[in-house]
Protein backbone atom coordinates (compact mmCIF):
# COMPACT_ATOMS: atom_id res chain seq x y z
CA UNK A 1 10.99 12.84 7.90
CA UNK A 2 7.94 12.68 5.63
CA UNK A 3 4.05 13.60 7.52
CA UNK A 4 0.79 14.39 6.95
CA UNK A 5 -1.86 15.95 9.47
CA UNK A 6 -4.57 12.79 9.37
CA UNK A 7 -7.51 14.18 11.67
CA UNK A 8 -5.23 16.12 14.03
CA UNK A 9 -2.71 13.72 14.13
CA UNK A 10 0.99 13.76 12.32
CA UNK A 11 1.66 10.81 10.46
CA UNK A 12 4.44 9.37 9.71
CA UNK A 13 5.22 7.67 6.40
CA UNK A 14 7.59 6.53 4.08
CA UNK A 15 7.49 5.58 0.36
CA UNK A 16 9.58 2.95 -1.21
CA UNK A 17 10.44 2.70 -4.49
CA UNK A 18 8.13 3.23 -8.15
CA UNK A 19 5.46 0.91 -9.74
CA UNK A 20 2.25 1.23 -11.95
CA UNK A 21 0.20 -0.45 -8.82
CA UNK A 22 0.94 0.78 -4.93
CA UNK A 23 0.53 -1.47 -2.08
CA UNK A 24 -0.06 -0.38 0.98
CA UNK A 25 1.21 -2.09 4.81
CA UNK A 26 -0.51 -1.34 7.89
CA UNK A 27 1.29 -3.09 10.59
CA UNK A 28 0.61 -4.47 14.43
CA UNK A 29 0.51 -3.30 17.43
CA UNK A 30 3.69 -2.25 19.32
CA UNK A 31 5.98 -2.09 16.01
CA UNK A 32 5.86 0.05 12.97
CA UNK A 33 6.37 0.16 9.46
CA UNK A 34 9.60 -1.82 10.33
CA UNK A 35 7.83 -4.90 11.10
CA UNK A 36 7.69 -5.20 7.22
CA UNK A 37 11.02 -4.38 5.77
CA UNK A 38 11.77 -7.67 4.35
CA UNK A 39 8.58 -6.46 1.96
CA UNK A 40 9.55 -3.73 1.05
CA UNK A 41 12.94 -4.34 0.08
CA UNK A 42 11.43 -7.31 -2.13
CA UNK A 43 8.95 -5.35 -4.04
CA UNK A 44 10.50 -2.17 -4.41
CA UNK A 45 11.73 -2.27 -7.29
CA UNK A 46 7.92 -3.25 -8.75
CA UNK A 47 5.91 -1.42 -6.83
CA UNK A 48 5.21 2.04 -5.11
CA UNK A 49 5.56 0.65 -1.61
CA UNK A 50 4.11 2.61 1.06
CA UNK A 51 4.42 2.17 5.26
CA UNK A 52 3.46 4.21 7.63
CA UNK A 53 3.13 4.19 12.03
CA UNK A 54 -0.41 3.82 13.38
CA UNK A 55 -1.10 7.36 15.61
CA UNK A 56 1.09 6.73 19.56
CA UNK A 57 3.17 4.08 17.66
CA UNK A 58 6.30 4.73 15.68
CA UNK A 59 7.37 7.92 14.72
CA UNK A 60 3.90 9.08 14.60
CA UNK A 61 2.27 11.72 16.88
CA UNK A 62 0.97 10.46 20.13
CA UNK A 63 -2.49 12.36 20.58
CA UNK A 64 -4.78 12.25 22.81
CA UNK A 65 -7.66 10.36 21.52
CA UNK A 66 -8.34 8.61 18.17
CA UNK A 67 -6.95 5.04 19.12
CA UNK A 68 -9.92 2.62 18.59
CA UNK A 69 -10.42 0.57 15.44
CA UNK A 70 -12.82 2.75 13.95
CA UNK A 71 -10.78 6.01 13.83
CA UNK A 72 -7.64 4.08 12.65
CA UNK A 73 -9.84 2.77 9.87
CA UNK A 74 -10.77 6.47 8.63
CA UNK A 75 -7.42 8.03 9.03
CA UNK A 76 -5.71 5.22 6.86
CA UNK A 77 -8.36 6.34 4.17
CA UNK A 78 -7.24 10.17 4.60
CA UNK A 79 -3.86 8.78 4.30
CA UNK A 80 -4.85 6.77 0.58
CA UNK A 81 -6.73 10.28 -0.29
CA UNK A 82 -4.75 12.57 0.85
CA UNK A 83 -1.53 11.01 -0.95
CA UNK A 84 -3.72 10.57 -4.22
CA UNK A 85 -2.39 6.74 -4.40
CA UNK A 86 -5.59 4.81 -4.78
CA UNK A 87 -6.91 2.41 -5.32
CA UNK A 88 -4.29 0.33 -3.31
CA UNK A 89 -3.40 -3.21 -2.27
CA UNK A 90 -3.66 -3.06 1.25
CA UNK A 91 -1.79 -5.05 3.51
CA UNK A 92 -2.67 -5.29 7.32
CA UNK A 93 -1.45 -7.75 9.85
CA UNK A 94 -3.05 -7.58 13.11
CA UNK A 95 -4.01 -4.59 14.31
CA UNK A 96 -2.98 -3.63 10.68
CA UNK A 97 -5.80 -6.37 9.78
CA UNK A 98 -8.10 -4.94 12.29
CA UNK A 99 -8.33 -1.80 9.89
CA UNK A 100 -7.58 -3.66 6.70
CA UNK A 101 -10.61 -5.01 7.16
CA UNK A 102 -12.80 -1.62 7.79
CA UNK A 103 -11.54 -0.06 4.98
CA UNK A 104 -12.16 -3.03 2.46
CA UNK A 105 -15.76 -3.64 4.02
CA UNK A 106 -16.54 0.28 4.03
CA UNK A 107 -14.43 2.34 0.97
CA UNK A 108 -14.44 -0.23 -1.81
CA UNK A 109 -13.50 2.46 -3.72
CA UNK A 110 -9.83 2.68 -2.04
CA UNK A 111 -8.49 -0.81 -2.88
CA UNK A 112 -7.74 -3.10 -5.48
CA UNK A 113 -7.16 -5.99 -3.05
CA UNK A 114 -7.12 -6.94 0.48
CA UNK A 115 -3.89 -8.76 2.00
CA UNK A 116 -4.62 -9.97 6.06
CA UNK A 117 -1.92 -11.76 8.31
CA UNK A 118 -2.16 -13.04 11.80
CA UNK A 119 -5.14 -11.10 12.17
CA UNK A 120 -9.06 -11.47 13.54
CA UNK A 121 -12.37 -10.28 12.84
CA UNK A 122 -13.68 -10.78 16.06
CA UNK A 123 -13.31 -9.36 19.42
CA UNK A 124 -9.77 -9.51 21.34
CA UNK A 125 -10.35 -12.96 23.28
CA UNK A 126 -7.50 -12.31 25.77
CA UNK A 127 -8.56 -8.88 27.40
CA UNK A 128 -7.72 -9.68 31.07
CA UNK A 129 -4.26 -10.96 30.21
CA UNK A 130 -3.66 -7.90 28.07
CA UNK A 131 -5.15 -5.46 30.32
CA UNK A 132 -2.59 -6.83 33.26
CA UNK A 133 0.24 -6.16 30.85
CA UNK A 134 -1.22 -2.83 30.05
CA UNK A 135 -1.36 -2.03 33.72
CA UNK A 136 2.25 -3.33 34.65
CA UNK A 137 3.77 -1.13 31.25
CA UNK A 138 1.81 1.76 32.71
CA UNK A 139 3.86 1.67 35.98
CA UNK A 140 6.51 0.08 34.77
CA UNK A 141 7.13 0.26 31.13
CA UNK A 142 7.61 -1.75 28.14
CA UNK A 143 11.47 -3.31 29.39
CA UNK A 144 9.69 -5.21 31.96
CA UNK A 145 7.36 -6.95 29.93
CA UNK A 146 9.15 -7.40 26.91
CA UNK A 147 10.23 -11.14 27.08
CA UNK A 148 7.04 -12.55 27.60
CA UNK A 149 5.74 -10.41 24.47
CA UNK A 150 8.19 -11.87 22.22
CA UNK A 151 6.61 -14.92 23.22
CA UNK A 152 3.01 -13.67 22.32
CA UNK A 153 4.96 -11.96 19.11
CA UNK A 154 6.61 -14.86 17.59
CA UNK A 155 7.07 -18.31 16.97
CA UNK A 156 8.68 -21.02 18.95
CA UNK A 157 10.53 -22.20 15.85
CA UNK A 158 12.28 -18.64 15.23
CA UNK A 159 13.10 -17.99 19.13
CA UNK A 160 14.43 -21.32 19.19
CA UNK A 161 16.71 -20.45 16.37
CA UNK A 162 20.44 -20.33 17.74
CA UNK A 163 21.65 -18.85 14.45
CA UNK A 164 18.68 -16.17 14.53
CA UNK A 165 19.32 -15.00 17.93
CA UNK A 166 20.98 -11.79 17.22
CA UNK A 167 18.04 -10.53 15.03
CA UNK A 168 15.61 -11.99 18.12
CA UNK A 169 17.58 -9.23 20.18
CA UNK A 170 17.30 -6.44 17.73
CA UNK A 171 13.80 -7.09 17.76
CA UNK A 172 13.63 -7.09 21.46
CA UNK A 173 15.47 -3.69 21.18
CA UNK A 174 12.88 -2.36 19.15
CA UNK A 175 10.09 -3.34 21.02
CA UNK A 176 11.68 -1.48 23.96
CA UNK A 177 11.46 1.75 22.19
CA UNK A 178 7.64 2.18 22.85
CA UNK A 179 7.17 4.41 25.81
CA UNK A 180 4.49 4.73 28.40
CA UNK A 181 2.21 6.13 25.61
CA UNK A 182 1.89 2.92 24.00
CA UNK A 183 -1.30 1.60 26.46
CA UNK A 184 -3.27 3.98 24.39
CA UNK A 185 -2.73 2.00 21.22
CA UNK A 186 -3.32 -1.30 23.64
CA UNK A 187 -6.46 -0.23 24.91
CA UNK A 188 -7.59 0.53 21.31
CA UNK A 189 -7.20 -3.05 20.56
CA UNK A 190 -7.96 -4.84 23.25
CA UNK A 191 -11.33 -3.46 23.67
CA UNK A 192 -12.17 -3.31 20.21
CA UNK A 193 -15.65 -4.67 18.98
CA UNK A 194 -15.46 -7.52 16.41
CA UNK A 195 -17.09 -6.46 12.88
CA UNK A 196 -17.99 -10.27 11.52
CA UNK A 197 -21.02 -9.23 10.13
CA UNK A 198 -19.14 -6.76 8.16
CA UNK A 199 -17.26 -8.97 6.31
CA UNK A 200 -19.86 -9.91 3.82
CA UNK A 201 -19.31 -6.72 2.40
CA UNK A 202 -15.37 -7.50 1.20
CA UNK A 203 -15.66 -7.79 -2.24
CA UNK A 204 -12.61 -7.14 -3.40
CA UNK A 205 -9.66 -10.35 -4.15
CA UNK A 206 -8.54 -11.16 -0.54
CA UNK A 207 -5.34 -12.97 0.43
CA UNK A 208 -5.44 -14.34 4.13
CA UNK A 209 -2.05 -15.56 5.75
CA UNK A 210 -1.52 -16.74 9.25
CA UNK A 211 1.66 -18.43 11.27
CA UNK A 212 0.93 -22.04 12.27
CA UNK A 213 2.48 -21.15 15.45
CA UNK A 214 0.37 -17.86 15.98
CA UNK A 215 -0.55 -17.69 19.35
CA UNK A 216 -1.76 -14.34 19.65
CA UNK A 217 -4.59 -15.00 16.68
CA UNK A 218 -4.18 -18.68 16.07
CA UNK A 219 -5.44 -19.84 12.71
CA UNK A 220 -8.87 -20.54 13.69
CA UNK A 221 -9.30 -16.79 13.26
CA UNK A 222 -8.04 -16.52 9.70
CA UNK A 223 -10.18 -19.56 8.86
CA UNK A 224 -13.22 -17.69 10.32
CA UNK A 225 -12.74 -14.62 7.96
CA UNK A 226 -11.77 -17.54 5.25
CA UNK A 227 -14.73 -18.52 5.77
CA UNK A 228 -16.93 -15.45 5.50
CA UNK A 229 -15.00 -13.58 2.32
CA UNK A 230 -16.17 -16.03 -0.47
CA UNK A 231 -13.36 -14.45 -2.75
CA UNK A 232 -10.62 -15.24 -0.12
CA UNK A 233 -7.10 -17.91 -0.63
CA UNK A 234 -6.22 -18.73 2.57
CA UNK A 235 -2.29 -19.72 3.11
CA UNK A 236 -0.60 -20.83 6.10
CA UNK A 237 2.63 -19.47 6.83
CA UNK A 238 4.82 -22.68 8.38
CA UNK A 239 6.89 -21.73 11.44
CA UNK A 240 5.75 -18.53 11.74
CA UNK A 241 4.16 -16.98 14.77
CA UNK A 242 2.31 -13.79 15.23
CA UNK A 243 5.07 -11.61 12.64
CA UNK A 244 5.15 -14.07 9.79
CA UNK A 245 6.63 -11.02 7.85
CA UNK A 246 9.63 -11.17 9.55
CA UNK A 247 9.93 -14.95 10.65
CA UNK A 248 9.26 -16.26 7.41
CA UNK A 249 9.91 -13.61 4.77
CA UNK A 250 10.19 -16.25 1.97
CA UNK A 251 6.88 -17.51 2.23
CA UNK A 252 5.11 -14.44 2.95
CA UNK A 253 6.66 -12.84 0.19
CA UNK A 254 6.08 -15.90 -2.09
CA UNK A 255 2.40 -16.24 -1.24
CA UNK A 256 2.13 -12.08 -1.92
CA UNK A 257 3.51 -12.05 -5.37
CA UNK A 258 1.40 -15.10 -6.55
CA UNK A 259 -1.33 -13.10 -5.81
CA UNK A 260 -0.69 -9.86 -6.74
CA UNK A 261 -0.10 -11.09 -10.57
CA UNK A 262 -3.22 -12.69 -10.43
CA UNK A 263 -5.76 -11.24 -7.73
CA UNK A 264 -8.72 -11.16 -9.41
């Protein structure tokens, strides 16, 4: 099981395949580098492809502190350093965004182009809902609130889906896995501060993707940061929800390779 120490923290990554250019997928909260297997088994055999679990998420370490936006953002440029793969594509959705966007407004340097889904550039909207289900996985655990999250998680088209039902449940099974320890990563987001006035600083080619269905960020946020990164192509991902990377592979991974043989 590959790691690296990241600012007292063992990380856990994996790397996928071989490529002249890497690219790079940070992904949301409560999942891992799971949530975007569909990518890697599609560009694998093109690129270096590289995942790896946010800190308390995953397979990765669950420390003590480090779990707002900020610290994420500097650890996942130790992790580009430290693995000598730069510059990257970097591809973030959601909380994955939330540092996608750090890094490409703050180390340049690092990337070769910025890839957002279902993500948001401003603060969380929905803190006291959150911060209830924060509170009842705290006494509870994640089992008990784990329906109505795969409600906030995906689409109504997908759970609707009679002939997609047994990959609905696998999901559900892996969203059970987080223990207790998951509120840290929770907290992290929900109270984290928005950095609009950061984004004029994303130079780099920017592709911005977001589920009509999202609830969680609904598109009006990925029009915002549309908005307000000049270089941006902003794509709608139809029937998707809130993990377009798994609802709608085919269209995610569509929209990704257009781009990355042209991004500039």
């Amino acid at each position: 099981m590959p790691t690296i120490k990241i600012n007292n923290c063992n990380y856990y990554y994996e790397v996928h395949g071989e490529g002249p250019e890497t690219i790079v997928f940070s992904h949301g909260l409560l999942w891992s580098g799971y949530l975007f297997h569909k990518q890697v088994a599609y560009f694998k055999n093109r690129y270096r492809v590289i995942t790896y679990d946010h800190r308390g998420q995953g397979k990765s370490e669950v420390t003590k502190t480090g779990y707002d936006m900020d610290s994420l953002y500097e650890d996942a440029a130790l992790l580009i350093e430290h693995l000598q793969l730069g510059p990257v594509h970097f591809a973030g959705l959601s909380m994955g965004g939330f540092v996608a966007m750090r890094l490409a407004a703050r180390r340049p340097d690092l990337l070769k182009s910025l890839i957002l889904m279902e993500t948001s550039a401003q603060p969380e909207p929905n803190t006291l809902k959150y911060t209830f289900l924060t509170s009842v996985v705290k006494l509870l655990g994640v089992g008990v609130v784990a329906k109505p999250v795969m409600k906030i998680m995906f689409g109504d088209t997908f759970l609707q889906d009679a002939s997609r039902k047994i990959e609905e449940i696998e999901l559900e099974t892996e969203l059970k896995k987080n223990k207790k320890t998951i509120v840290k990563a929770v907290e992290g987001v929900i109270r984290r501060k928005g950095i609009e006035n950061e984004l004029v600083n994303i130079k780099c080619p920017t592709l911005i993707m977001v589920g009509d269905q999202d609830k969680a960020t609904v598109p009006a946020k990925a029009e915002f940061i549309h908005q307000h990164i000049p270089q941006s192509i902003l794509v709608y991902i139809i029937n998707a929800g809130h993990s377009s990377s798994i609802e709608e592979p085919e269209q995610v991974n569509k929209a990704m390779d257009d781009f990355l043989r042209n991004p500039s």
